[in-house]
N, C-alpha and C. Protein backbone atom coordinates (compact mmCIF):
# COMPACT_ATOMS: atom_id res chain seq x y z
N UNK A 1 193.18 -81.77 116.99
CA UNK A 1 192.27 -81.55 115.90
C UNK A 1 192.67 -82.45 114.73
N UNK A 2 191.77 -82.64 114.03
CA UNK A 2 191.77 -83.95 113.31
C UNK A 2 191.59 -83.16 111.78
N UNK A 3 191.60 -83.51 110.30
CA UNK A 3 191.07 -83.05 109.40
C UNK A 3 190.47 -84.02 108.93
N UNK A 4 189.61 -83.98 107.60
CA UNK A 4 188.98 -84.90 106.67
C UNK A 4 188.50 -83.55 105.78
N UNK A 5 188.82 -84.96 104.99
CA UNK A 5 188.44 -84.14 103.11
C UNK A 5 186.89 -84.50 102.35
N UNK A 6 185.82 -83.30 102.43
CA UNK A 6 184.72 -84.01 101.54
C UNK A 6 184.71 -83.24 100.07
N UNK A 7 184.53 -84.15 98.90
CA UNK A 7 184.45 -84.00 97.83
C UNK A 7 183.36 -83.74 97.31
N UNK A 8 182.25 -83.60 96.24
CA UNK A 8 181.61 -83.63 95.51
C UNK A 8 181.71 -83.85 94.54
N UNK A 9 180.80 -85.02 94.00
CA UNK A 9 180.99 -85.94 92.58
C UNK A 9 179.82 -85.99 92.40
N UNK A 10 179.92 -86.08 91.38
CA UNK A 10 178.12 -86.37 90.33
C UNK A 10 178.20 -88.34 89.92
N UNK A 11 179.18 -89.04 89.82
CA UNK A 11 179.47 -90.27 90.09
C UNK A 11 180.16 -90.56 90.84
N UNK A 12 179.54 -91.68 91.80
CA UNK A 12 180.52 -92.20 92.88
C UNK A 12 181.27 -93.41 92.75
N UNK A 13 181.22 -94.04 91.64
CA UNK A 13 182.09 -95.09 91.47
C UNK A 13 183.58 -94.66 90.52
N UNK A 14 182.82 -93.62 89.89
CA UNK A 14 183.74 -93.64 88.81
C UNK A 14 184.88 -92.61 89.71
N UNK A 15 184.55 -91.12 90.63
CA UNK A 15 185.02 -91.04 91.66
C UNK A 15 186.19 -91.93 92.70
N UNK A 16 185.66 -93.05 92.70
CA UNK A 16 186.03 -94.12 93.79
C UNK A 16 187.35 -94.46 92.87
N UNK A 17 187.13 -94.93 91.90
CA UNK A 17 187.78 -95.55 90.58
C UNK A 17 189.11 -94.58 90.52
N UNK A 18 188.84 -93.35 90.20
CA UNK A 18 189.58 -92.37 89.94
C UNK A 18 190.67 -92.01 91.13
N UNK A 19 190.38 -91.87 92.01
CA UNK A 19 190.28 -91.46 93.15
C UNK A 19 191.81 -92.65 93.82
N UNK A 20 191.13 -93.94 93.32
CA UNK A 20 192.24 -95.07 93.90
C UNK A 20 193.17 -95.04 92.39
N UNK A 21 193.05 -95.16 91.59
CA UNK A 21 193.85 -95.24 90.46
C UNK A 21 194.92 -94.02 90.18
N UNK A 22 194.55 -92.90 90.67
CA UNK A 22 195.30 -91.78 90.48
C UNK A 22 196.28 -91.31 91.87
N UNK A 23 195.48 -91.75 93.08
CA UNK A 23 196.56 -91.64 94.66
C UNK A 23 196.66 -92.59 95.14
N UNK A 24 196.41 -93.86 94.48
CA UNK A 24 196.71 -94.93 95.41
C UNK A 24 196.06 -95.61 96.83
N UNK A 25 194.34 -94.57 96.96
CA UNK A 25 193.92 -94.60 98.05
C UNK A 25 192.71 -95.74 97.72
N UNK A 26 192.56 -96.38 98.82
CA UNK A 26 191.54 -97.30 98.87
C UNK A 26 190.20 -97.29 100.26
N UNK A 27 189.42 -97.95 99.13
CA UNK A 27 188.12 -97.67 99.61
C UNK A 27 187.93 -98.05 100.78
N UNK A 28 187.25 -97.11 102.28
CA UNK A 28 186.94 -97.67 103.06
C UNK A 28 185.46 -97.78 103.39
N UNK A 29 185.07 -97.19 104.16
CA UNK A 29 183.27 -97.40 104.63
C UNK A 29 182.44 -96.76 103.78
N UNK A 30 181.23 -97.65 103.33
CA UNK A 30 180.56 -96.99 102.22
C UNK A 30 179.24 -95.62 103.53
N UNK A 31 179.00 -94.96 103.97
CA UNK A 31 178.34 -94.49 104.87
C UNK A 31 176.91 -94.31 104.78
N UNK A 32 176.91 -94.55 103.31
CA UNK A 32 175.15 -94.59 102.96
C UNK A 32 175.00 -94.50 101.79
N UNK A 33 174.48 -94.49 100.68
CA UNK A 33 174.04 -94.87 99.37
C UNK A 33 174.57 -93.55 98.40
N UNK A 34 175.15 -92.03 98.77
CA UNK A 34 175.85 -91.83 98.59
C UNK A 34 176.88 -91.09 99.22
N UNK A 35 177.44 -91.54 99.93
CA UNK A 35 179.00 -91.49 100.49
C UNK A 35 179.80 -92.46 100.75
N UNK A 36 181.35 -92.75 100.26
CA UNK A 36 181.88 -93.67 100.11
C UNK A 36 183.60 -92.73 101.01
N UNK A 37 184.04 -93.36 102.01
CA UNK A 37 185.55 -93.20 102.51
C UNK A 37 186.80 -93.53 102.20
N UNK A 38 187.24 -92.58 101.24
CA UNK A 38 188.93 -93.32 100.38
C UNK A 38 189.84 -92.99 101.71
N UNK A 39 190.57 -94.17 101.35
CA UNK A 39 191.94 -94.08 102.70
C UNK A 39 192.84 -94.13 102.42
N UNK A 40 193.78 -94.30 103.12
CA UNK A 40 195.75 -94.21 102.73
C UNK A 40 196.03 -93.09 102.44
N UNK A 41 195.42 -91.93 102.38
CA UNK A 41 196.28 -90.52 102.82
C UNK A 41 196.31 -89.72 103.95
N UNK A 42 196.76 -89.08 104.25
CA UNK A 42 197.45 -88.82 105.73
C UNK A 42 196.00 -87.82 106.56
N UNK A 43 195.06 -87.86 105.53
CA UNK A 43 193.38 -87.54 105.98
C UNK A 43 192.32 -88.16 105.38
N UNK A 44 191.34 -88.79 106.05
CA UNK A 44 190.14 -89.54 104.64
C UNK A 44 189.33 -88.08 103.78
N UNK A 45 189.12 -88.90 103.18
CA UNK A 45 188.19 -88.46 102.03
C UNK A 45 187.14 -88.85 101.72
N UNK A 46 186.35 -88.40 101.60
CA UNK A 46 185.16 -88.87 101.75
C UNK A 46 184.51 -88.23 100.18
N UNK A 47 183.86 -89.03 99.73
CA UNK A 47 183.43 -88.42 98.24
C UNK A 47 181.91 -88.72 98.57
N UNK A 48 181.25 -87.44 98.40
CA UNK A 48 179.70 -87.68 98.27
C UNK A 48 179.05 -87.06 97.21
N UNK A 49 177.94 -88.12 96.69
CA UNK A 49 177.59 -87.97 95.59
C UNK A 49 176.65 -87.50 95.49
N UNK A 50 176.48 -85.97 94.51
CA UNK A 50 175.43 -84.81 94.55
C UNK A 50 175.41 -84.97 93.32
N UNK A 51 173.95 -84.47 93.05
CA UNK A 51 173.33 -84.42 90.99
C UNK A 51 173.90 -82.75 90.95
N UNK A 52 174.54 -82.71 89.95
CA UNK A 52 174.86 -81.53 89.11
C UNK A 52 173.55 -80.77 89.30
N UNK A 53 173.91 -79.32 89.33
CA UNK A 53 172.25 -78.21 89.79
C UNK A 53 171.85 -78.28 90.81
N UNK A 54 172.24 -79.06 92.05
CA UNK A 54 171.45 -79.00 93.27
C UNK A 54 172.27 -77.80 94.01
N UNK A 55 171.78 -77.28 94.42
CA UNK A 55 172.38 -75.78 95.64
C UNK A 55 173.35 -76.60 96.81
N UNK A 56 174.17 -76.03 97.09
CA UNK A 56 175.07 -76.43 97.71
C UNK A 56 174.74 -76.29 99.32
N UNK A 57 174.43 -75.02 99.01
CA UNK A 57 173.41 -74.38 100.03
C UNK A 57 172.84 -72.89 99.84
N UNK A 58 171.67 -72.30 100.94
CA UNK A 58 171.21 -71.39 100.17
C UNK A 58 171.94 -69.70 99.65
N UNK A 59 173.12 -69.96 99.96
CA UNK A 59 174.05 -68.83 99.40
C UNK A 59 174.86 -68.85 98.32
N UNK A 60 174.95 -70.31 97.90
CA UNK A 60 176.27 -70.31 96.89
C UNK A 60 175.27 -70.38 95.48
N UNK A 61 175.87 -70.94 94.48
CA UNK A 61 175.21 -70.87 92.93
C UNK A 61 175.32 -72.58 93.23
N UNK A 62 174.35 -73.32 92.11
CA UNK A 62 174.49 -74.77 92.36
C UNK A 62 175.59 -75.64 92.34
N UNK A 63 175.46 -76.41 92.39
CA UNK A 63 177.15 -77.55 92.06
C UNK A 63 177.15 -77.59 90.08
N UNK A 64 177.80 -77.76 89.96
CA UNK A 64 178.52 -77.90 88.29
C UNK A 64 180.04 -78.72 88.46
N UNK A 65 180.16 -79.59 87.57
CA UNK A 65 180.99 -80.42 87.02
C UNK A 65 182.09 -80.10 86.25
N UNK A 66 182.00 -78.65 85.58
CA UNK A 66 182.99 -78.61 84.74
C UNK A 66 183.70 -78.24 85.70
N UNK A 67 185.32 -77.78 84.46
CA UNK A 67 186.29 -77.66 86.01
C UNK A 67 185.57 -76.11 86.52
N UNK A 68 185.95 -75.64 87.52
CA UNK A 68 185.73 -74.57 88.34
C UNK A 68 186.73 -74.11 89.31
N UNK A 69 186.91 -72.62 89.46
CA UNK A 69 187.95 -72.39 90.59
C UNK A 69 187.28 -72.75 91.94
N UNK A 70 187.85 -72.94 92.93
CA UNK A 70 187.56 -72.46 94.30
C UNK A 70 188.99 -72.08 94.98
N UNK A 71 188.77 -71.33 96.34
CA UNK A 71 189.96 -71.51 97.24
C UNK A 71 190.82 -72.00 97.63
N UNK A 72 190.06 -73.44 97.69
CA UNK A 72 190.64 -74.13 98.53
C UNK A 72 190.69 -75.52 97.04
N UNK A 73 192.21 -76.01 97.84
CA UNK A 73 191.96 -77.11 96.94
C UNK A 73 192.98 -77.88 97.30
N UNK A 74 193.28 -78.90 96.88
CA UNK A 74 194.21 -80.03 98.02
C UNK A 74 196.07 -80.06 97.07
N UNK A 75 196.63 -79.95 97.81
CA UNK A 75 198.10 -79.81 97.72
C UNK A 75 198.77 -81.30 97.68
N UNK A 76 198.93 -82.18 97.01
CA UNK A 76 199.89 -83.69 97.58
C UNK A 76 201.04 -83.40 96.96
N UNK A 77 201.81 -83.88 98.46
CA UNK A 77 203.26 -83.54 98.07
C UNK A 77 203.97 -85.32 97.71
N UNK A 78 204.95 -85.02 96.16
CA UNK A 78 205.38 -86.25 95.98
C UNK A 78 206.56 -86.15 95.98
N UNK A 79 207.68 -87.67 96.06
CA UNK A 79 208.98 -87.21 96.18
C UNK A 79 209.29 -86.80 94.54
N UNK A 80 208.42 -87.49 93.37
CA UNK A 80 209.30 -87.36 92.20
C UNK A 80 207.88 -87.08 91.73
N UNK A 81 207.54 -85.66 90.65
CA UNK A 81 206.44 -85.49 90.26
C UNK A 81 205.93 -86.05 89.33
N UNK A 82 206.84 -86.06 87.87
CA UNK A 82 206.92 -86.69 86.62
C UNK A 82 205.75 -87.76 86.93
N UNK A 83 206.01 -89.06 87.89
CA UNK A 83 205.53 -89.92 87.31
C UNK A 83 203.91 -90.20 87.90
N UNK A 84 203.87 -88.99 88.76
CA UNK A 84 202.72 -88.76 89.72
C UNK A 84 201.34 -88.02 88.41
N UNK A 85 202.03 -87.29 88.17
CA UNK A 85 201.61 -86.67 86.74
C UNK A 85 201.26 -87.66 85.96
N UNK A 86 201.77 -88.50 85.61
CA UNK A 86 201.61 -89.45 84.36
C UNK A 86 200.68 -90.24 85.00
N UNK A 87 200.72 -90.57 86.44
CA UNK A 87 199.35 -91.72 87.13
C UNK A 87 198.10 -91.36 86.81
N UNK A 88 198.25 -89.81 87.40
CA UNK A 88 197.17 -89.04 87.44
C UNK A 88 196.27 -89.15 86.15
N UNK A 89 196.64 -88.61 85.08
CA UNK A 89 196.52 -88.32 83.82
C UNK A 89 195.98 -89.23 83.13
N UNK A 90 196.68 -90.78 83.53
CA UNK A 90 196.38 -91.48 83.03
C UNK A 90 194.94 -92.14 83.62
N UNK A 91 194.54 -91.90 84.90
CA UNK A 91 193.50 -92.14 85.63
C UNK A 91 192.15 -91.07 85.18
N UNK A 92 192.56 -90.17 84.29
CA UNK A 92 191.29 -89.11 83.76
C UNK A 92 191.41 -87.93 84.35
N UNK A 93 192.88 -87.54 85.31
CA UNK A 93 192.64 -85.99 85.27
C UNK A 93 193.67 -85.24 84.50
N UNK A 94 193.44 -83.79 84.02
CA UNK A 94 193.87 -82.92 83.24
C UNK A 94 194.85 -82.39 84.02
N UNK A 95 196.21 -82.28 83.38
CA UNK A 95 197.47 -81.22 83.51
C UNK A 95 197.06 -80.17 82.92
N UNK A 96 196.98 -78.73 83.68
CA UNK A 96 196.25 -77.36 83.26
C UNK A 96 197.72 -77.12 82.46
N UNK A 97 198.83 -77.02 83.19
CA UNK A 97 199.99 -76.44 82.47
C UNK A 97 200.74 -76.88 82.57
N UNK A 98 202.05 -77.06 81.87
CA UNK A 98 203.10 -77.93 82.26
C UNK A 98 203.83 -77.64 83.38
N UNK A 99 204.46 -78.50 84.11
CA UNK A 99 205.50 -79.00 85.69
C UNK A 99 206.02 -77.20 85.39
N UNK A 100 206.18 -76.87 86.28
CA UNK A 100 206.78 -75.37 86.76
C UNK A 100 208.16 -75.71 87.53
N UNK A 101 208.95 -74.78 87.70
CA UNK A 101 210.61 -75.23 88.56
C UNK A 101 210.08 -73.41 89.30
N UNK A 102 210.46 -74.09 90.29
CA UNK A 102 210.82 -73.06 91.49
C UNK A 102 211.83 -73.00 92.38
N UNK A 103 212.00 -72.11 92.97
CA UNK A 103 213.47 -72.21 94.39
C UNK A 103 213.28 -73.34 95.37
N UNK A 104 211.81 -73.28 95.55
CA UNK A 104 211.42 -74.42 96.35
C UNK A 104 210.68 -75.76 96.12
N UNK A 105 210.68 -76.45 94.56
CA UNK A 105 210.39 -77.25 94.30
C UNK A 105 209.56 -77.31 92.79
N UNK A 106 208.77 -78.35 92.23
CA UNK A 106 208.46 -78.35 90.97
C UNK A 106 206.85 -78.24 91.67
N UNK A 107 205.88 -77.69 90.49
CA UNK A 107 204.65 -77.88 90.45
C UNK A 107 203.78 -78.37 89.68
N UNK A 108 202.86 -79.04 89.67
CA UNK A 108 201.84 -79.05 88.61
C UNK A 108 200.55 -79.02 88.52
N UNK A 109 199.99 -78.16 88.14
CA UNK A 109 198.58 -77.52 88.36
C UNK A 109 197.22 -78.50 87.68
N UNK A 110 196.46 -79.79 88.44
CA UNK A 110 195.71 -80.29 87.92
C UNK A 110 194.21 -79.79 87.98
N UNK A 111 193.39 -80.99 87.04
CA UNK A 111 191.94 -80.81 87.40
C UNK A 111 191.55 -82.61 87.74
N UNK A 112 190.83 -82.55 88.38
CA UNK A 112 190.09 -84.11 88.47
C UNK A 112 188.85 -84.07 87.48
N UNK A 113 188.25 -85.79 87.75
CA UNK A 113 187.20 -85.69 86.66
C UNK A 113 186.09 -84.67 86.93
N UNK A 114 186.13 -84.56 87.78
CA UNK A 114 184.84 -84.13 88.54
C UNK A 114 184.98 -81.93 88.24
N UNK A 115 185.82 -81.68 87.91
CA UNK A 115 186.20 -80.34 87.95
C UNK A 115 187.15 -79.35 88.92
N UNK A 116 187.26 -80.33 90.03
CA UNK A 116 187.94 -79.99 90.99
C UNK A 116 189.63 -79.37 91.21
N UNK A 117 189.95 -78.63 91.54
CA UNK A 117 191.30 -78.37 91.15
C UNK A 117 192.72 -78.98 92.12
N UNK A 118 193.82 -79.69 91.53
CA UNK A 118 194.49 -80.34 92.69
C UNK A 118 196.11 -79.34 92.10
N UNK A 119 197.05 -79.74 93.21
CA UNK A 119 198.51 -79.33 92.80
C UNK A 119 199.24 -80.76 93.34
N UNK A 120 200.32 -81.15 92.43
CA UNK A 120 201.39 -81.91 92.83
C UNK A 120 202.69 -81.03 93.33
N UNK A 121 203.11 -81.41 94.33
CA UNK A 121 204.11 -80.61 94.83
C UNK A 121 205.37 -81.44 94.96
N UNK A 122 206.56 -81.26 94.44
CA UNK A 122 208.00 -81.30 94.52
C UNK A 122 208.91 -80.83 95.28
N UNK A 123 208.72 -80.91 96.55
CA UNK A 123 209.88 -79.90 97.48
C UNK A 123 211.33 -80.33 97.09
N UNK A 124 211.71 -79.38 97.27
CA UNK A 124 213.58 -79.40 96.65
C UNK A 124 213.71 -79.67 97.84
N UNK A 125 215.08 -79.80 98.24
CA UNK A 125 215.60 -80.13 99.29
C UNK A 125 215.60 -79.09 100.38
N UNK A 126 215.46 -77.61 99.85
CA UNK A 126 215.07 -76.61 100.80
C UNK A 126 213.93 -76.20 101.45
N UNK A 127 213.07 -76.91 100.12
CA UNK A 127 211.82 -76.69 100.28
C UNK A 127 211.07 -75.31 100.06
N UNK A 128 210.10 -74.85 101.31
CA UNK A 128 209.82 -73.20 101.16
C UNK A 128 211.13 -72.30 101.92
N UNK A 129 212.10 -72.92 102.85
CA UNK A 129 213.40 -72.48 103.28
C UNK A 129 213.47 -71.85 102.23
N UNK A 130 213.73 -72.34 100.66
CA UNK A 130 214.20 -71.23 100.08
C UNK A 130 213.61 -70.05 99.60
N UNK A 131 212.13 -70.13 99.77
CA UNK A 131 212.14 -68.47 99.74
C UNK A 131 211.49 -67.89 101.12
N UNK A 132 211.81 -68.41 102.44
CA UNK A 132 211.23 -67.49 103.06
C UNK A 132 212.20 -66.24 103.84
N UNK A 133 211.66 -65.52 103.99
CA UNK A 133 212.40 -63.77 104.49
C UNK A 133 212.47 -64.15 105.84
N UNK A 134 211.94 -64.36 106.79
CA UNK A 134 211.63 -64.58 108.04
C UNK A 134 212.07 -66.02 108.41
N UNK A 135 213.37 -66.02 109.10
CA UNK A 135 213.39 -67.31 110.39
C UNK A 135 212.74 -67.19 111.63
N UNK A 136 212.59 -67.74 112.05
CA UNK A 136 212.34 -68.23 113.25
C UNK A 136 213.52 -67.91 114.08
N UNK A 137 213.81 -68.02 115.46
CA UNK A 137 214.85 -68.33 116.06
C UNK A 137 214.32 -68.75 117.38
């Protein structure tokens, strides 16, 4: 089984822009007038471009731009966060709170332009080893 990541953006360049300036990922196949394939992370991404207010589908409330929670939201793990933070940031997305220290590494809770919510992750050298109750054997 394979994964891939689709996004929703209300701009797809500036998306694209963001997107390579803040992870380092670059553009691959444009798939149609709006969907564009960022690459170089360990799944593509695919950013497709929806107008703010259109229904997502017929159960949810429409798409919106500002930030917003959801469930799900993408985790990149870096070796040193600090300066991952500062890329980011400097590429147009928001640090919600400052870097956190944990047993198992540092965090930092972002938003992208688009509203979307991301985390930078810091594994210590234990990683989640250090807090889990349960080995394996």
């Amino acid at each position: 089984m394979q994964f891939l990541v689709n996004l929703d953006v209300d701009n797809l360049e500036k998306a694209v822009q963001f997107y390579s300036a803040a992870f380092g990922l670059h553009r691959g196949r444009r798939l149609d007038n709006s969907c564009i394939e960022m690459l170089g992370g360990p799944a593509p991404i695919y950013l497709l471009e929806k107008a703010a207010g259109t229904a997502a589908c017929n159960v949810t409330e429409s798409r919106r731009y500002t930030r917003h929670w959801t469930p799900l939201h993408l985790d990149l793990i870096v070796e040193v966060i600090e300066p991952a933070v500062q890329k980011a940031v400097a590429a147009g997305a928001v640090l919600e709170e400052p870097i956190s220290s944990h047993a198992w590494g540092k965090l930092a809770l972002m938003a992208d332009p688009f509203g979307h919510g991301f985390c930078f992750v810091q594994f210590s050298e234990q990683g989640y080893d250090a807090i889990t109750a349960y080995t394996e054997k």
